[in-house]
N, C-alpha and C. Protein backbone atom coordinates (compact mmCIF):
# COMPACT_ATOMS: atom_id res chain seq x y z
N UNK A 1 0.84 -1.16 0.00
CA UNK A 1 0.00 0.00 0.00
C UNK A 1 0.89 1.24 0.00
N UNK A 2 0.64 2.02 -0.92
CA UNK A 2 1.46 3.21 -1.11
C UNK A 2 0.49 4.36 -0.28
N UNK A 3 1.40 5.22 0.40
CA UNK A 3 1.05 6.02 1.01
C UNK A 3 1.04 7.49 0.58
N UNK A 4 0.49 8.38 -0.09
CA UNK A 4 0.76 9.59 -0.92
C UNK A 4 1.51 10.63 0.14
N UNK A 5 3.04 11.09 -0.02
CA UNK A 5 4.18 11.76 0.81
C UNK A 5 3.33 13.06 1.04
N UNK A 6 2.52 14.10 0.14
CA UNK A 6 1.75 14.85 1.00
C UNK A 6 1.27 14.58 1.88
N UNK A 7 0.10 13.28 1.52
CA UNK A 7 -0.74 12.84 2.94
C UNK A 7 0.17 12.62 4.40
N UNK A 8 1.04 12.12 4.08
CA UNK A 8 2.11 11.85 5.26
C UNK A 8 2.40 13.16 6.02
N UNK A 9 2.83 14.07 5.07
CA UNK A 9 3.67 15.44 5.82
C UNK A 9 2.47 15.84 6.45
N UNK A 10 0.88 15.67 5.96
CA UNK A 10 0.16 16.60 6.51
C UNK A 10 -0.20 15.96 7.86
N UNK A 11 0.14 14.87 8.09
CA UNK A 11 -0.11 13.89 9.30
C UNK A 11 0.77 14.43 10.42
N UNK A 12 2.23 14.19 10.17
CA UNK A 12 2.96 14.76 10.53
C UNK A 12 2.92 16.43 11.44
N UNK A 13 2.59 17.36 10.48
CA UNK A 13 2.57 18.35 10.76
C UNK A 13 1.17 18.66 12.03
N UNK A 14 0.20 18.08 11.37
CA UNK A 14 -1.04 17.92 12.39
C UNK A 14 -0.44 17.56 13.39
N UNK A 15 0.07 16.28 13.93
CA UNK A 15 0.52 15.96 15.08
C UNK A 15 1.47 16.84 15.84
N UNK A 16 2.24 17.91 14.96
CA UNK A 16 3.35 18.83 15.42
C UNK A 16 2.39 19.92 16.40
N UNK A 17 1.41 20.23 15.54
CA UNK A 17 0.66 21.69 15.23
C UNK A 17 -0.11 21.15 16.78
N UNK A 18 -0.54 19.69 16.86
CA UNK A 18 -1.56 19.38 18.36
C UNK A 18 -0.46 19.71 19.28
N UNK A 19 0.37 19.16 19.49
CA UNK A 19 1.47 18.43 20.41
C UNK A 19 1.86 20.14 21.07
N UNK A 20 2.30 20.75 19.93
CA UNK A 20 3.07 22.12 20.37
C UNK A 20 1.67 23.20 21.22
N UNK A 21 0.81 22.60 20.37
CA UNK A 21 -0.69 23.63 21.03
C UNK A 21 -0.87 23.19 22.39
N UNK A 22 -1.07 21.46 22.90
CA UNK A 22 -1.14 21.71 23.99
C UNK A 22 -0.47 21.68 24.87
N UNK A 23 0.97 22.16 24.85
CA UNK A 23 2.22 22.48 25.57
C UNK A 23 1.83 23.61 25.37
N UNK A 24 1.52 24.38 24.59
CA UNK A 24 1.15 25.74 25.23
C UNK A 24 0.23 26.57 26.09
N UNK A 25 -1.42 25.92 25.70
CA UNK A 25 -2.28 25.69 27.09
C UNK A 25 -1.62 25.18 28.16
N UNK A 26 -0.57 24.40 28.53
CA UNK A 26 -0.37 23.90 29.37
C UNK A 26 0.91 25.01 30.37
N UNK A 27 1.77 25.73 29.57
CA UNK A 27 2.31 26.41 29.79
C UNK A 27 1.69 28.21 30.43
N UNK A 28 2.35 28.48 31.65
CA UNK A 28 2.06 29.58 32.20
C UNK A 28 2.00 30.84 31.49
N UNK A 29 0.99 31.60 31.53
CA UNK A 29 1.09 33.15 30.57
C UNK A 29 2.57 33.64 30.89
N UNK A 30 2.92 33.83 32.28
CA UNK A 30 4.42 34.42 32.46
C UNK A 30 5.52 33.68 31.65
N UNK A 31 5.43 32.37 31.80
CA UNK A 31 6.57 31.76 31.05
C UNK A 31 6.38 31.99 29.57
N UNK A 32 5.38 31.80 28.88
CA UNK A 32 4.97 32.39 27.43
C UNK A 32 5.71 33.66 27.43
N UNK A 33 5.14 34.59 28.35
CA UNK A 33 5.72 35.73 27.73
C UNK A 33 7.53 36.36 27.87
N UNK A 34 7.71 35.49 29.11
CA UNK A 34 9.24 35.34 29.12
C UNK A 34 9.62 34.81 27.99
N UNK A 35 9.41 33.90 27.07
CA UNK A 35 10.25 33.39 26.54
C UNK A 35 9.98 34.33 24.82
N UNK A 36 8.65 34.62 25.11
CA UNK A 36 8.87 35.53 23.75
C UNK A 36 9.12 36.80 23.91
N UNK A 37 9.27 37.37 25.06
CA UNK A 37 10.14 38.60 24.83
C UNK A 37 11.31 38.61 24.61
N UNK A 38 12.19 36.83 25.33
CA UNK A 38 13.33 36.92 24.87
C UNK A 38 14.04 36.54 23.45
N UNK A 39 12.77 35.63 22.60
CA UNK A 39 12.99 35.44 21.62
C UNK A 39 12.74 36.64 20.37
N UNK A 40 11.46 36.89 20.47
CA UNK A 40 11.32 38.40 19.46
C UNK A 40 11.51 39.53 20.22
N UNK A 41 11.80 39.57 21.41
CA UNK A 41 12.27 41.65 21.97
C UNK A 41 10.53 41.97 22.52
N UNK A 42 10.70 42.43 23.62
CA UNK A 42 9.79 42.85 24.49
C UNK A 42 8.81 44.10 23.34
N UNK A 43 9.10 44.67 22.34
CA UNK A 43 8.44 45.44 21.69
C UNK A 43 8.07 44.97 20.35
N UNK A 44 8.63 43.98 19.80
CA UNK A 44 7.68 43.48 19.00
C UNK A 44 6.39 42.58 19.31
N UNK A 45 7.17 41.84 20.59
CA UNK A 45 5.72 41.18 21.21
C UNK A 45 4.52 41.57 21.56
N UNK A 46 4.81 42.87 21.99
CA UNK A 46 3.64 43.86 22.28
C UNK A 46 3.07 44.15 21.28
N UNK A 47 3.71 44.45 19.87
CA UNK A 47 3.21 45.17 18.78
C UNK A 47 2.16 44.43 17.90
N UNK A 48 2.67 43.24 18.50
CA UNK A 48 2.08 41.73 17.41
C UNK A 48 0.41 41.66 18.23
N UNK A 49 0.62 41.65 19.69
CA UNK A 49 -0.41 41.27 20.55
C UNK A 49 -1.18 42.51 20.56
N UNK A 50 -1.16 43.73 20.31
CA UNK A 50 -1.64 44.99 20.14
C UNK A 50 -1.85 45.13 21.98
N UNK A 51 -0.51 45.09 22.94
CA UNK A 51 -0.62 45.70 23.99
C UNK A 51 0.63 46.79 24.08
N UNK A 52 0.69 46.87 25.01
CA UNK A 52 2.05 48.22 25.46
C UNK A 52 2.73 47.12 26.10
N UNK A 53 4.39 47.94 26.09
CA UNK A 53 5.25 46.93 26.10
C UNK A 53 5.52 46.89 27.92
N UNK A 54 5.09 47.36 28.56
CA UNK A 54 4.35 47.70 30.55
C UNK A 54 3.88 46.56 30.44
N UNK A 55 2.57 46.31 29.96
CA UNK A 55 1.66 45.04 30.21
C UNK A 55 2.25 43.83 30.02
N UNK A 56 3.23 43.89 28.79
CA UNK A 56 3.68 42.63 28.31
C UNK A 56 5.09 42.93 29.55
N UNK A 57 6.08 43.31 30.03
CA UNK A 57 6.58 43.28 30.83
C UNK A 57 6.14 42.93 32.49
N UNK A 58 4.82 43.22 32.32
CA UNK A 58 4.25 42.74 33.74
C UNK A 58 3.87 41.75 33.56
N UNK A 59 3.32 41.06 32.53
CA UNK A 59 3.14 39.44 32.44
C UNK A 59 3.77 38.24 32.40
N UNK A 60 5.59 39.08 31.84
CA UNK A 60 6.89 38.55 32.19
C UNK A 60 7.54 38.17 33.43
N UNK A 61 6.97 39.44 33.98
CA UNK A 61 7.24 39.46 35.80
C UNK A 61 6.34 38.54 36.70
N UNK A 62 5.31 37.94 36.16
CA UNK A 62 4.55 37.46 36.55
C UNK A 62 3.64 38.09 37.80
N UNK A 63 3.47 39.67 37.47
CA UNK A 63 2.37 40.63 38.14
C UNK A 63 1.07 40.28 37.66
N UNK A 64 1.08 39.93 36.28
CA UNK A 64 -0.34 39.26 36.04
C UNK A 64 -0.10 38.08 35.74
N UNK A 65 -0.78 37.01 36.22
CA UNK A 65 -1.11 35.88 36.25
C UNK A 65 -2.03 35.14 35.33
N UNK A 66 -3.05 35.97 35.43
CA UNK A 66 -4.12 35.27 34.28
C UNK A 66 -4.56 36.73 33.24
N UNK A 67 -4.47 36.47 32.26
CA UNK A 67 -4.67 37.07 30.91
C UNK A 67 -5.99 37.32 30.63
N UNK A 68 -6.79 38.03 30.90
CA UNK A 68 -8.37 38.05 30.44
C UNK A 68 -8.73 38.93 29.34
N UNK A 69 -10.01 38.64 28.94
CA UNK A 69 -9.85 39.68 27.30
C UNK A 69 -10.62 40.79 28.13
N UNK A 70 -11.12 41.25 29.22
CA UNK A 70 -11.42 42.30 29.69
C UNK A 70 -10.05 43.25 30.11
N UNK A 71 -8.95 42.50 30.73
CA UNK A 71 -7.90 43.40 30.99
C UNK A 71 -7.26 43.52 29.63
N UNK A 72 -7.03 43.01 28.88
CA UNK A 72 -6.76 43.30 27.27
C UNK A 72 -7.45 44.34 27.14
N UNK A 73 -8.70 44.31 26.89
CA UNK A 73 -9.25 45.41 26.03
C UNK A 73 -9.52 47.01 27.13
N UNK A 74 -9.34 46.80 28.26
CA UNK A 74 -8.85 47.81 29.33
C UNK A 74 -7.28 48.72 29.33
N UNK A 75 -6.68 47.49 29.37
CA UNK A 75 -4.86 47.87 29.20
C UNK A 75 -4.10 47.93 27.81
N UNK A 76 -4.64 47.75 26.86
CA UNK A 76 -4.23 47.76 25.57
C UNK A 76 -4.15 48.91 24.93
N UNK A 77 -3.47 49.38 24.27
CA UNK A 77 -3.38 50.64 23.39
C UNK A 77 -4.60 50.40 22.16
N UNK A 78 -5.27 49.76 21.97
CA UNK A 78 -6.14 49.62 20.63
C UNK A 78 -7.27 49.24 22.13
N UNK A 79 -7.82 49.81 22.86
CA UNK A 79 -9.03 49.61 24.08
C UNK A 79 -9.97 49.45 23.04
N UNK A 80 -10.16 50.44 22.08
CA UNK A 80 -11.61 50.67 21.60
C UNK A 80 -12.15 49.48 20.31
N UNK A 81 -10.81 48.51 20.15
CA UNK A 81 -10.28 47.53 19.04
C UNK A 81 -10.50 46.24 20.29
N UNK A 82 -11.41 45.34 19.42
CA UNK A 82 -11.32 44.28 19.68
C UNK A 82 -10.23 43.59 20.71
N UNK A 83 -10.77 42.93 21.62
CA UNK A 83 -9.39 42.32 22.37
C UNK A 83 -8.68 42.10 22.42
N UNK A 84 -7.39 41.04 22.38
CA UNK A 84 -6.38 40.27 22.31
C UNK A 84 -7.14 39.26 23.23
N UNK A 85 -7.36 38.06 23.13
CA UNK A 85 -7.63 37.10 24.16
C UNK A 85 -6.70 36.17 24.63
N UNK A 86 -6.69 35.33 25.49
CA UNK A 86 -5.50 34.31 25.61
C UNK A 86 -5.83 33.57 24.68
N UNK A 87 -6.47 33.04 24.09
CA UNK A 87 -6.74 32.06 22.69
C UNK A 87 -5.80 32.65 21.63
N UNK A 88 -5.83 34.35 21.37
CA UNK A 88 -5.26 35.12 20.55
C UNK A 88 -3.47 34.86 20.87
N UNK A 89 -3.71 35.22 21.89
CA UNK A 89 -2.27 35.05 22.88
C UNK A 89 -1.57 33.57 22.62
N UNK A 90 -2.32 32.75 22.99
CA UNK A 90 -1.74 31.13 22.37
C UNK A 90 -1.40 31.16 21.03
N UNK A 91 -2.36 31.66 19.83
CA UNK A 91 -1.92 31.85 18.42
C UNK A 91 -1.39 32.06 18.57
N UNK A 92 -0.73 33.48 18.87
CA UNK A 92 0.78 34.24 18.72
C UNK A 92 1.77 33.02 19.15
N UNK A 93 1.99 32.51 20.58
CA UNK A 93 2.55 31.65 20.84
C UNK A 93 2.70 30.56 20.00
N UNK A 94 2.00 29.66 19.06
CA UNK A 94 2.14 28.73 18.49
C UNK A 94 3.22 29.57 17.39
N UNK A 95 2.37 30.71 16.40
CA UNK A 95 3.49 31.33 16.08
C UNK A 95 4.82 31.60 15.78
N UNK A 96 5.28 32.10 16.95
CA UNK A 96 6.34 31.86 17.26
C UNK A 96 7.22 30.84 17.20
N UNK A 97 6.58 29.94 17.87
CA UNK A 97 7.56 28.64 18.03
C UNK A 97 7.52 27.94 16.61
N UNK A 98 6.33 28.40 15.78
CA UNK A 98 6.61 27.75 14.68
C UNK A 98 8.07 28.46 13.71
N UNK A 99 8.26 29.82 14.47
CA UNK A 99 9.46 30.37 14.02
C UNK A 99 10.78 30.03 14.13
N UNK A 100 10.42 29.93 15.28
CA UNK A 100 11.85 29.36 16.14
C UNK A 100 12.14 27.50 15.77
């Protein structure tokens, strides 16, 4: 039985795309954002997530703990713009790591 090498990669990649997603639910907002400020710079991370680079530094510090789309759309420079949610926040995160 021949197996078509697209079908394979896309198997593959699915399993990458689950595996890395739920290591990232599973992973702390602070540690997320530690590691992508140190990977893309504390001001592009902000720029990507549409917050100020304060918020994303306090989420590094682990001053905030849990990420809500009410403090998003409160603390964000785009308030009057749609949220950032942690769902949004995980995208970015998958993101990334798909960069890295």
């Amino acid at each position: 039985m021949n197996v078509d090498p697209a079908d394979r990669r896309e198997e593959v990649f699915n399993k990458i795309v689950s595996e890395v997603h739920r290591q990232v639910l599973a992973t702390s907002p602070t540690e997320m954002a530690c590691v992508l400020c140190d990977v893309v710079s504390t001001e592009l991370f902000a720029y990507v997530i549409g917050q100020t680079e304060r918020i994303v530094r306090r989420w590094a510090r682990g001053n905030i703990n849990v990420i809500t789309e009410e403090s998003t759309r409160r603390n964000g420079p785009l308030a009057r713009a749609p949220a950032a949610s942690l769902e949004h926040f995980s995208t970015i995160s998958l993101q990334a790591v798909a960069v890295i």
